[in-house]
C-alpha atoms as a PDB file:
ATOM      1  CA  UNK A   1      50.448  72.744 -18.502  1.00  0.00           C
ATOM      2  CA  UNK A   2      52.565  75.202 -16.701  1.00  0.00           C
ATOM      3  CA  UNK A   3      52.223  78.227 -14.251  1.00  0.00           C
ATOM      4  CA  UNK A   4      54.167  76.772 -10.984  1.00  0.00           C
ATOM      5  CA  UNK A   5      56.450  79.232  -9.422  1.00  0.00           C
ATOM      6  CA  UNK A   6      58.027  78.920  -6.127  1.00  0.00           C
ATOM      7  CA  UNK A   7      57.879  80.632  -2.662  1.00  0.00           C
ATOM      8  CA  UNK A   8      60.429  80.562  -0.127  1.00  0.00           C
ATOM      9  CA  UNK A   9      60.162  80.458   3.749  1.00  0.00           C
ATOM     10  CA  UNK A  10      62.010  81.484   6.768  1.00  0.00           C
ATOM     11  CA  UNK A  11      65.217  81.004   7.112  1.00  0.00           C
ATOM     12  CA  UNK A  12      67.031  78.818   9.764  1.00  0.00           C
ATOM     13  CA  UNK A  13      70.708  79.970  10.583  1.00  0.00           C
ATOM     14  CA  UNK A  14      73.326  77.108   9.444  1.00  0.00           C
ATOM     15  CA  UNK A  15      74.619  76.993  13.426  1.00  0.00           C
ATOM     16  CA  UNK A  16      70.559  75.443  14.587  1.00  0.00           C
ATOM     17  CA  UNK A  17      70.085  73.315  10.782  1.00  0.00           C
ATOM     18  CA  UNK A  18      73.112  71.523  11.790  1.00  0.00           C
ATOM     19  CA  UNK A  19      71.894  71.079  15.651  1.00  0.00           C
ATOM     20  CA  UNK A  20      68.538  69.982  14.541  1.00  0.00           C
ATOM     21  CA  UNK A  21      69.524  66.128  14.768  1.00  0.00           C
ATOM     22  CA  UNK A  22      66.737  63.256  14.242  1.00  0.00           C
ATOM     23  CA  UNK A  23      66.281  59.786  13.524  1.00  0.00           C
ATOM     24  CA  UNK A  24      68.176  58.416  10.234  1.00  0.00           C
ATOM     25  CA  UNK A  25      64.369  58.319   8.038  1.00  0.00           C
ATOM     26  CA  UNK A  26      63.369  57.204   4.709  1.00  0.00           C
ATOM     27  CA  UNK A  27      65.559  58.000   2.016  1.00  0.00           C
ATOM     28  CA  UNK A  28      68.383  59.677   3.694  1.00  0.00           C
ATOM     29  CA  UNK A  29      67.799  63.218   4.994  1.00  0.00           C
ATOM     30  CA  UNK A  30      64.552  65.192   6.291  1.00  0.00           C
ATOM     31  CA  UNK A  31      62.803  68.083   5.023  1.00  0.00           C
ATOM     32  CA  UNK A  32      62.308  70.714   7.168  1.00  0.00           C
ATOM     33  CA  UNK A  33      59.497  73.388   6.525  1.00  0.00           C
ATOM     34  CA  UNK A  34      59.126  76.340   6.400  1.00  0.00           C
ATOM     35  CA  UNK A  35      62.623  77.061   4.901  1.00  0.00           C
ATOM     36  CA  UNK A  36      64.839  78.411   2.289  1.00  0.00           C
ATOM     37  CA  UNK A  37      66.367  77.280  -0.665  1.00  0.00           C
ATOM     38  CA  UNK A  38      70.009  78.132   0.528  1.00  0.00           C
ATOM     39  CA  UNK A  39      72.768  76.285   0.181  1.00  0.00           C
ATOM     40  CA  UNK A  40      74.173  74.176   3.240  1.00  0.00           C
ATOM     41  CA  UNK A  41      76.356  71.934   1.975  1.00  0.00           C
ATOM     42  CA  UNK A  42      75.894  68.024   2.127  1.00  0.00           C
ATOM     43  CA  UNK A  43      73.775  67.112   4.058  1.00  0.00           C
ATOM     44  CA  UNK A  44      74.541  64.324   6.720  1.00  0.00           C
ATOM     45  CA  UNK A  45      72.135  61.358   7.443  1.00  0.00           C
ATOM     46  CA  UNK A  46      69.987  61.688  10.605  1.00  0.00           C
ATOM     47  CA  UNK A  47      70.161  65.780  10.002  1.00  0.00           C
ATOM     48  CA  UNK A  48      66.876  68.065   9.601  1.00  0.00           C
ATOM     49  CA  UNK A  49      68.000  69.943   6.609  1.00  0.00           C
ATOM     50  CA  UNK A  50      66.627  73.223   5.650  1.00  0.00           C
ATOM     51  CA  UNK A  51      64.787  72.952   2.295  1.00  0.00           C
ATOM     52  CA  UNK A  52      62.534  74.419  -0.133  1.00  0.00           C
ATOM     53  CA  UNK A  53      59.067  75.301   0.372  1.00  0.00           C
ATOM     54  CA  UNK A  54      57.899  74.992  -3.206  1.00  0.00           C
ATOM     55  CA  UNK A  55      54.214  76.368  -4.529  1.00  0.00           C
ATOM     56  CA  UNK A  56      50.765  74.486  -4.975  1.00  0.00           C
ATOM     57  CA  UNK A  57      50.713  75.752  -8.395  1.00  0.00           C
ATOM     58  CA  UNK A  58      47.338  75.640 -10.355  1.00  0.00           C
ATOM     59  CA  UNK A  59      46.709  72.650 -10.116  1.00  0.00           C
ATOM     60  CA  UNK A  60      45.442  71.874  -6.438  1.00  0.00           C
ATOM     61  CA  UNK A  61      41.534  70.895  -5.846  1.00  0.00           C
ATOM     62  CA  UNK A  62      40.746  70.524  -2.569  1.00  0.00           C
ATOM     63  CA  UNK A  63      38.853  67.315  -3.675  1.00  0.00           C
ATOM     64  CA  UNK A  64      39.285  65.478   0.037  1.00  0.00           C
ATOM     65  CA  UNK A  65      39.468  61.877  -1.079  1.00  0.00           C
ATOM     66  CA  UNK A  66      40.636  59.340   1.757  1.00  0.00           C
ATOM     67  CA  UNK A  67      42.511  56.816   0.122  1.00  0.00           C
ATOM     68  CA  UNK A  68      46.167  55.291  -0.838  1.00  0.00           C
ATOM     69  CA  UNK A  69      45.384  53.898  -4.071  1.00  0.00           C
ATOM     70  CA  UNK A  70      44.981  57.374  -6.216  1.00  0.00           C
ATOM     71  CA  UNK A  71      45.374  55.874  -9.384  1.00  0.00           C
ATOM     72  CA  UNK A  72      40.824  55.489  -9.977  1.00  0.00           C
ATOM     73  CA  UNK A  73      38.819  58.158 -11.366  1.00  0.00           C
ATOM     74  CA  UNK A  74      35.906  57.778  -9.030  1.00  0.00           C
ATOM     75  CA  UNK A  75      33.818  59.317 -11.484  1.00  0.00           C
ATOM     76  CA  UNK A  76      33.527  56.001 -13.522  1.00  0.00           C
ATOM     77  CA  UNK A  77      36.261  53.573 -11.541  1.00  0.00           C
ATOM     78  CA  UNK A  78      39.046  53.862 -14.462  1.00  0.00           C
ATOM     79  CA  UNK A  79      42.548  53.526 -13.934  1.00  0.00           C
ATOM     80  CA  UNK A  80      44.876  55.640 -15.158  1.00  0.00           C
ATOM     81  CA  UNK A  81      47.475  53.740 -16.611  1.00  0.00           C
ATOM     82  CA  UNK A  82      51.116  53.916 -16.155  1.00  0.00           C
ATOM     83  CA  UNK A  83      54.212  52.214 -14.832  1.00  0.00           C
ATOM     84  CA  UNK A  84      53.268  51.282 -10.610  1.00  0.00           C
ATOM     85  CA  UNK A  85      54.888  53.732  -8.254  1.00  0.00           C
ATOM     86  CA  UNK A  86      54.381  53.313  -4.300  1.00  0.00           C
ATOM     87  CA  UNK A  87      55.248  56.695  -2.300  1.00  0.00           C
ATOM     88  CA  UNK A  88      55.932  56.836   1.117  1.00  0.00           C
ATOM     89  CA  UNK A  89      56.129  59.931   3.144  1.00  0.00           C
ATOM     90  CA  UNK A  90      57.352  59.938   6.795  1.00  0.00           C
ATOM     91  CA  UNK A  91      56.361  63.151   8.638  1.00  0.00           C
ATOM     92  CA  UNK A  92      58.068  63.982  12.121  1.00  0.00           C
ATOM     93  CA  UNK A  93      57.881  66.921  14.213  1.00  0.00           C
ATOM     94  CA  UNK A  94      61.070  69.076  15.036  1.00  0.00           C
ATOM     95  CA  UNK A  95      60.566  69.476  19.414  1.00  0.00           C
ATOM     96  CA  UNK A  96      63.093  69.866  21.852  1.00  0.00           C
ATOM     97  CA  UNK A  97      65.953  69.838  18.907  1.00  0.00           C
ATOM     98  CA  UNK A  98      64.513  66.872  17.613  1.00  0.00           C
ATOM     99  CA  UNK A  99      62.411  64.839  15.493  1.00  0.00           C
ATOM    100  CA  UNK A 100      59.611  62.933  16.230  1.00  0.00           C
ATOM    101  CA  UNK A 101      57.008  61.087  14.291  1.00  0.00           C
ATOM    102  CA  UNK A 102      53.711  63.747  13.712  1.00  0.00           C
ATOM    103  CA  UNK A 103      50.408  61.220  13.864  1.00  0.00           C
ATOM    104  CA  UNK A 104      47.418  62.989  12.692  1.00  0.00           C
ATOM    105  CA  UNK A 105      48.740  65.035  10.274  1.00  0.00           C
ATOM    106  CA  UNK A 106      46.524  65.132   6.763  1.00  0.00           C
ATOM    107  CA  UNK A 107      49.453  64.483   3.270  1.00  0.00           C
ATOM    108  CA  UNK A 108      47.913  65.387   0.019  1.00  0.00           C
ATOM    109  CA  UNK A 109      49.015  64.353  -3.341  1.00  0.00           C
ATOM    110  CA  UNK A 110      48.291  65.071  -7.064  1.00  0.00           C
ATOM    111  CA  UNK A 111      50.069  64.952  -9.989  1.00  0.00           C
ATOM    112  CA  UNK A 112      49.691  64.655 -13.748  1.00  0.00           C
ATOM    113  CA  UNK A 113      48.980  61.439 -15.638  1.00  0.00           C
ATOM    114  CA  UNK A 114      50.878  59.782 -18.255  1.00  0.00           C
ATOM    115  CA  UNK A 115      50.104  62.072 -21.014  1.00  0.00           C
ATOM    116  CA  UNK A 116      50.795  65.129 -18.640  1.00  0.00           C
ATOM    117  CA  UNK A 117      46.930  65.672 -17.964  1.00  0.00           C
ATOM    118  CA  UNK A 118      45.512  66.922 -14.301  1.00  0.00           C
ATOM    119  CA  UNK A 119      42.183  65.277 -13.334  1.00  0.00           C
ATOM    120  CA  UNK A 120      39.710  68.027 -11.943  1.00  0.00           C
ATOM    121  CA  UNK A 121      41.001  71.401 -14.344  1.00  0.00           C
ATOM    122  CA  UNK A 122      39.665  73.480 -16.653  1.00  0.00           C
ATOM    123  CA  UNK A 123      42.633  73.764 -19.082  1.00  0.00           C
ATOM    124  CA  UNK A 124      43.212  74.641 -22.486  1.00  0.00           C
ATOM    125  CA  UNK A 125      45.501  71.084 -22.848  1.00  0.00           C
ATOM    126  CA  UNK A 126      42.563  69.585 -21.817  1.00  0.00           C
ATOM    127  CA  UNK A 127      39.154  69.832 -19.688  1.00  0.00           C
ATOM    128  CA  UNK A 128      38.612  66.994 -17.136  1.00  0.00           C
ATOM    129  CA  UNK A 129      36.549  69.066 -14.187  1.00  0.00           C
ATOM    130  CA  UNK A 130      34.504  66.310 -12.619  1.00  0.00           C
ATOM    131  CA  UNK A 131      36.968  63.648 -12.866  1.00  0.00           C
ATOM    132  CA  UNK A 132      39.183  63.071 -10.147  1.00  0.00           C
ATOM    133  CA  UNK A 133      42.292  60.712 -10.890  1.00  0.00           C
ATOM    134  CA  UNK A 134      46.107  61.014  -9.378  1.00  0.00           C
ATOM    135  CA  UNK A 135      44.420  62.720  -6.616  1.00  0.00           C
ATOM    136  CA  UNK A 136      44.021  62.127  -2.379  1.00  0.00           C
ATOM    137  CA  UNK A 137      45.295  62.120   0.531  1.00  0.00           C
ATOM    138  CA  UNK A 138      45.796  59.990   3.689  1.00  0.00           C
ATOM    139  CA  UNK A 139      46.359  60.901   7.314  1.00  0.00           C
ATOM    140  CA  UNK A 140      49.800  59.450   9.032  1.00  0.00           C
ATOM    141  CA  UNK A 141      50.107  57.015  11.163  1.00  0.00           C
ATOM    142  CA  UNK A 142      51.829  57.054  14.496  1.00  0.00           C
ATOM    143  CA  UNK A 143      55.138  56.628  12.997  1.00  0.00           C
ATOM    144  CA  UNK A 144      54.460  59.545  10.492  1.00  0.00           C
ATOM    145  CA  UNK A 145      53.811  57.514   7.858  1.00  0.00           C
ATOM    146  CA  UNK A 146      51.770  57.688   4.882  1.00  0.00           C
ATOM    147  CA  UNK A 147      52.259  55.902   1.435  1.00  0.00           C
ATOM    148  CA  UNK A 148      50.673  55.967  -1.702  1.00  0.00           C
ATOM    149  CA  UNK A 149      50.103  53.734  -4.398  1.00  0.00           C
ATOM    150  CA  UNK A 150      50.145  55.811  -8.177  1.00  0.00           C
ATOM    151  CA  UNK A 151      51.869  55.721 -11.110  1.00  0.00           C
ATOM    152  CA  UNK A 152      55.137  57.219 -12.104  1.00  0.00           C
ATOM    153  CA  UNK A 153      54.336  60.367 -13.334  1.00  0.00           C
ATOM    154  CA  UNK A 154      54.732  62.055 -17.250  1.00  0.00           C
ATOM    155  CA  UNK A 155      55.649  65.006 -18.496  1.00  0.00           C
ATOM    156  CA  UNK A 156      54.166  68.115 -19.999  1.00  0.00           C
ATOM    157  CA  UNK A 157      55.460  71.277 -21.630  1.00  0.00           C
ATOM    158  CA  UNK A 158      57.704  73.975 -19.093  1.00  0.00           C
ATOM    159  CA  UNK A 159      58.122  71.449 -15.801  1.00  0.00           C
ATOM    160  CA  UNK A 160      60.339  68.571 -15.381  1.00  0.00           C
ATOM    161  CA  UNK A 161      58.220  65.326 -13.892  1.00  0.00           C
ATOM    162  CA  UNK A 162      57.456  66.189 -10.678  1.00  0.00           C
ATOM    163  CA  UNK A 163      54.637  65.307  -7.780  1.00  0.00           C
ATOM    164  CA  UNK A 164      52.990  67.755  -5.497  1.00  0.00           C
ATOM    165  CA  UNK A 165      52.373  67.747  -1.824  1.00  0.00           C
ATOM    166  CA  UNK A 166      50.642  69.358   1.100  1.00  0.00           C
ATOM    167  CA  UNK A 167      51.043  68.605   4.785  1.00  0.00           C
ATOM    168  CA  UNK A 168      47.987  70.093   6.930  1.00  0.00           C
ATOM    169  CA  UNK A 169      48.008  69.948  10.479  1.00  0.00           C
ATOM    170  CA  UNK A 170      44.938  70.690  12.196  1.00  0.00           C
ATOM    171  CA  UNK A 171      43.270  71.676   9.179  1.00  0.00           C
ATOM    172  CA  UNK A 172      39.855  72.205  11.040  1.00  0.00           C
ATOM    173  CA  UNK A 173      41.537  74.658  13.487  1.00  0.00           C
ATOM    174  CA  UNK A 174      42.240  78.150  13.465  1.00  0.00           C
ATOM    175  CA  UNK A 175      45.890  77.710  13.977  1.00  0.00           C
ATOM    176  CA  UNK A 176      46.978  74.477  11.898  1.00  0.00           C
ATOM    177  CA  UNK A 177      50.185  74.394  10.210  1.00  0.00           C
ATOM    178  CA  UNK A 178      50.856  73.768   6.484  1.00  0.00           C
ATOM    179  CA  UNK A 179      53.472  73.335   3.925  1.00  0.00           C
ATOM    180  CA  UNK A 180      53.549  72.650   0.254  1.00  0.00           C
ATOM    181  CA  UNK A 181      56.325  71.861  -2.086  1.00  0.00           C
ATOM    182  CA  UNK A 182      57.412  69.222  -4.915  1.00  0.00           C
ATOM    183  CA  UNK A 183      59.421  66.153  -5.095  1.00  0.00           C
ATOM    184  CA  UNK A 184      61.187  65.357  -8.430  1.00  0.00           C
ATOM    185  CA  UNK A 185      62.946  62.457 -10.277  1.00  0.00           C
ATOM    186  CA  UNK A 186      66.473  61.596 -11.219  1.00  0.00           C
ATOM    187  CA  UNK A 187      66.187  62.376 -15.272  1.00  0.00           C
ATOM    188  CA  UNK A 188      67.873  59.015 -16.027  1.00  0.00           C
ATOM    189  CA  UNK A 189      65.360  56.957 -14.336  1.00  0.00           C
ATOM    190  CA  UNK A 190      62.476  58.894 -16.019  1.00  0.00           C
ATOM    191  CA  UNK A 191      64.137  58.099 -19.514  1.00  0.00           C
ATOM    192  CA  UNK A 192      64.096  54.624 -18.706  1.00  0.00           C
ATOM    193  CA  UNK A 193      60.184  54.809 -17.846  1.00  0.00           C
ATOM    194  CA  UNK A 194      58.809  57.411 -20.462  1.00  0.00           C
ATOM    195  CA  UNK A 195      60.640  55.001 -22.994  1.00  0.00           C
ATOM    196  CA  UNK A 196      57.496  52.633 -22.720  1.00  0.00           C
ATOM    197  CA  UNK A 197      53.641  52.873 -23.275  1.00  0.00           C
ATOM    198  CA  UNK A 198      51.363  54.199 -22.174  1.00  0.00           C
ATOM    199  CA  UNK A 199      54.097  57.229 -21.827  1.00  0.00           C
ATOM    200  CA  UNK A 200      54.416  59.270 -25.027  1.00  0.00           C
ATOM    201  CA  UNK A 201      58.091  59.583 -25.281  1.00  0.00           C
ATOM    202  CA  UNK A 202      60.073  62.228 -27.166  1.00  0.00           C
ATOM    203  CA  UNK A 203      61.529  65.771 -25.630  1.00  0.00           C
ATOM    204  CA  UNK A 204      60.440  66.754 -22.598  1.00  0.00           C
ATOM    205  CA  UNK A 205      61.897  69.250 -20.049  1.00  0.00           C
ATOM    206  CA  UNK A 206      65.303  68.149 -17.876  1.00  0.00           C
ATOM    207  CA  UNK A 207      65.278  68.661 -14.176  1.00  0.00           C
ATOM    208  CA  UNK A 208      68.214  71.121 -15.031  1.00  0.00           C
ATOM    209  CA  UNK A 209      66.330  73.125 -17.667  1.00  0.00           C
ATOM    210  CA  UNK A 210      63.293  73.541 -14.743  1.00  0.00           C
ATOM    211  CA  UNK A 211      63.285  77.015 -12.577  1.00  0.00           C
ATOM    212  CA  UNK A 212      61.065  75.471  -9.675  1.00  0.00           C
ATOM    213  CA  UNK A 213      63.442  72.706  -9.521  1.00  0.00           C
ATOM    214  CA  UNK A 214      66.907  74.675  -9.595  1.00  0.00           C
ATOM    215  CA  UNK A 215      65.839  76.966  -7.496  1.00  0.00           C
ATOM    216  CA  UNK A 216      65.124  74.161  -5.032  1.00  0.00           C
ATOM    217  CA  UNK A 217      68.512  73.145  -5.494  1.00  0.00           C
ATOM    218  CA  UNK A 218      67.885  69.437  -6.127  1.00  0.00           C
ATOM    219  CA  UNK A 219      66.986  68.537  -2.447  1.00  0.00           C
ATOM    220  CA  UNK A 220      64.067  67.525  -3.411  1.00  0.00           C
ATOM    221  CA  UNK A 221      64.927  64.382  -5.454  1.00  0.00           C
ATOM    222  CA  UNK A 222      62.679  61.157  -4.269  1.00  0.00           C
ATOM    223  CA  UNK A 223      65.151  58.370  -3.970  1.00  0.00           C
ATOM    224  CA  UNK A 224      63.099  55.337  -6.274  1.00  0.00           C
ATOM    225  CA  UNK A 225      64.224  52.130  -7.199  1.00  0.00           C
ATOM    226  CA  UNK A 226      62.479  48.949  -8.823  1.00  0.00           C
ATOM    227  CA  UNK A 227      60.096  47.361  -6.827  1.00  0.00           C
ATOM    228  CA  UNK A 228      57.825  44.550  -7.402  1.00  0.00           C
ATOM    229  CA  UNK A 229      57.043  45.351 -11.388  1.00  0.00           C
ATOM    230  CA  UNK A 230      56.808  48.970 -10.753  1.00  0.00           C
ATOM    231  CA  UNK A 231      58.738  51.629  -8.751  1.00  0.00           C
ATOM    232  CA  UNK A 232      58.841  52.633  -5.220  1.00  0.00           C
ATOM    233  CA  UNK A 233      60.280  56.173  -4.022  1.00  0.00           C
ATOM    234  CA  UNK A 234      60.445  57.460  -0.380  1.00  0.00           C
ATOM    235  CA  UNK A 235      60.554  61.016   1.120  1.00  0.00           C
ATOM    236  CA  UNK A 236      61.282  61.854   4.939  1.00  0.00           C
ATOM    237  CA  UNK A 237      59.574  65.637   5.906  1.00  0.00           C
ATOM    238  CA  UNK A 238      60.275  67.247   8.984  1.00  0.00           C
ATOM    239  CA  UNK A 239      57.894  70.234   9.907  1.00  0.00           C
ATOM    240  CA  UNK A 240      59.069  73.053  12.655  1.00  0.00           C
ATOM    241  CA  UNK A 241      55.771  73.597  14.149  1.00  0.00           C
ATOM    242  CA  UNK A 242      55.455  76.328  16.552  1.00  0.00           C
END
């Protein structure tokens, strides 16, 4: 499956990125949205870094399924099967030159399954409209949070792995705020996991071979390490809401 392509936002002068200071999050540095992919530099710990707004792609159905566990088709109650990953996403608020957690804010997530199929698509790799696996979202908490359990992603032809996300705010209201982009894996850790069933294995594209994710620069890498038989990653996001 392909077709992604990516959109870029406003851009934030270097001078205010590097005054934008918040809490030291989840994984390192936040996301801040809408932005560009341009070229800062390092980025510090405890910054709001401008980033990459990335596109839905094709792939998005609106399917509005509250839960954390997205791994069940509720169609039938199967689980898609795949190595455990647990995602958490911490969304804050950039006010008065800094972040703050953003309750009530709705976090989508969908992504292919092992064998690099999307649940809910008509597609010529394979039909599965009706089903709804690897997809829902979850509203955050009070500290921003929101986490996931899934499983760690697989690959298909013309995209490196890679998991989608929307943040709505307000999404009943006329003037809500959203922002959609990817997060991505470091290559050598997906070797490690692809390298054992129910993952197919052979070639598959590198993050460095992927448009969507060198235009993004890399930034948006989810930090994952083992975790209790599977994998857990964590992503900090930072919205400028006006």
């Amino acid at each position: 499956m392909s077709g992604d392509d990516v959109t870029i936002g406003r851009v934030l002068t270097r001078r205010r990125a590097l005054a934008l200071l918040g809490a030291a999050g989840i994984g390192g540095s936040r996301l801040l949205a809408p932005s560009a992919a341009r070229a800062q530099g390092p980025a510090s710990p405890g910054l709001c870094v401008v980033r990459p707004a990335l596109t839905e792609g094709p792939y998005f159905v609106d399917v509005k399924l509250d839960r954390s566990d997205i791994r069940a088709d509720p169609a039938d109650g199967t689980r898609r099967p795949g190595a455990p990953l647990a995602i958490t996403l911490r969304v804050s608020r950039l006010a008065g030159g800094a972040c703050a957690p953003l309750p009530g804010a709705i976090v989508d997530v969908w992504h292919c399954d092992a064998a690099g199929v999307y649940s809910d698509v008509a597609d010529p790799h394979g039909g599965t409209v009706g089903h709804r696996f690897l997809r829902g979202f979850q509203t955050t908490d009070a500290g921003g949070l929101v986490t996931f359990t899934t499983i760690y992603p697989g690959a298909y032809p013309g995209r490196a792995v890679h998991v989608h996300f929307k943040v709505r705010t307000a999404p009943n209201a006329g003037r809500g705020h959203e922002f959609t982009s990817q997060l991505f894996f470091d290559d050598a850790l997906t070797d490690q996991v692809h390298a054992r069933p129910p993952y197919p294995g052979g070639a598959r594209t590198r993050n460095t071979r992927d448009g969507i994710y060198r235009r993004a620069g890399g930034r948006l890498t989810m930090p994952v390490a083992p975790s209790g038989g599977g994998y857990a990653g964590s992503f900090d996001l930072a919205l400028e809401i006006g």
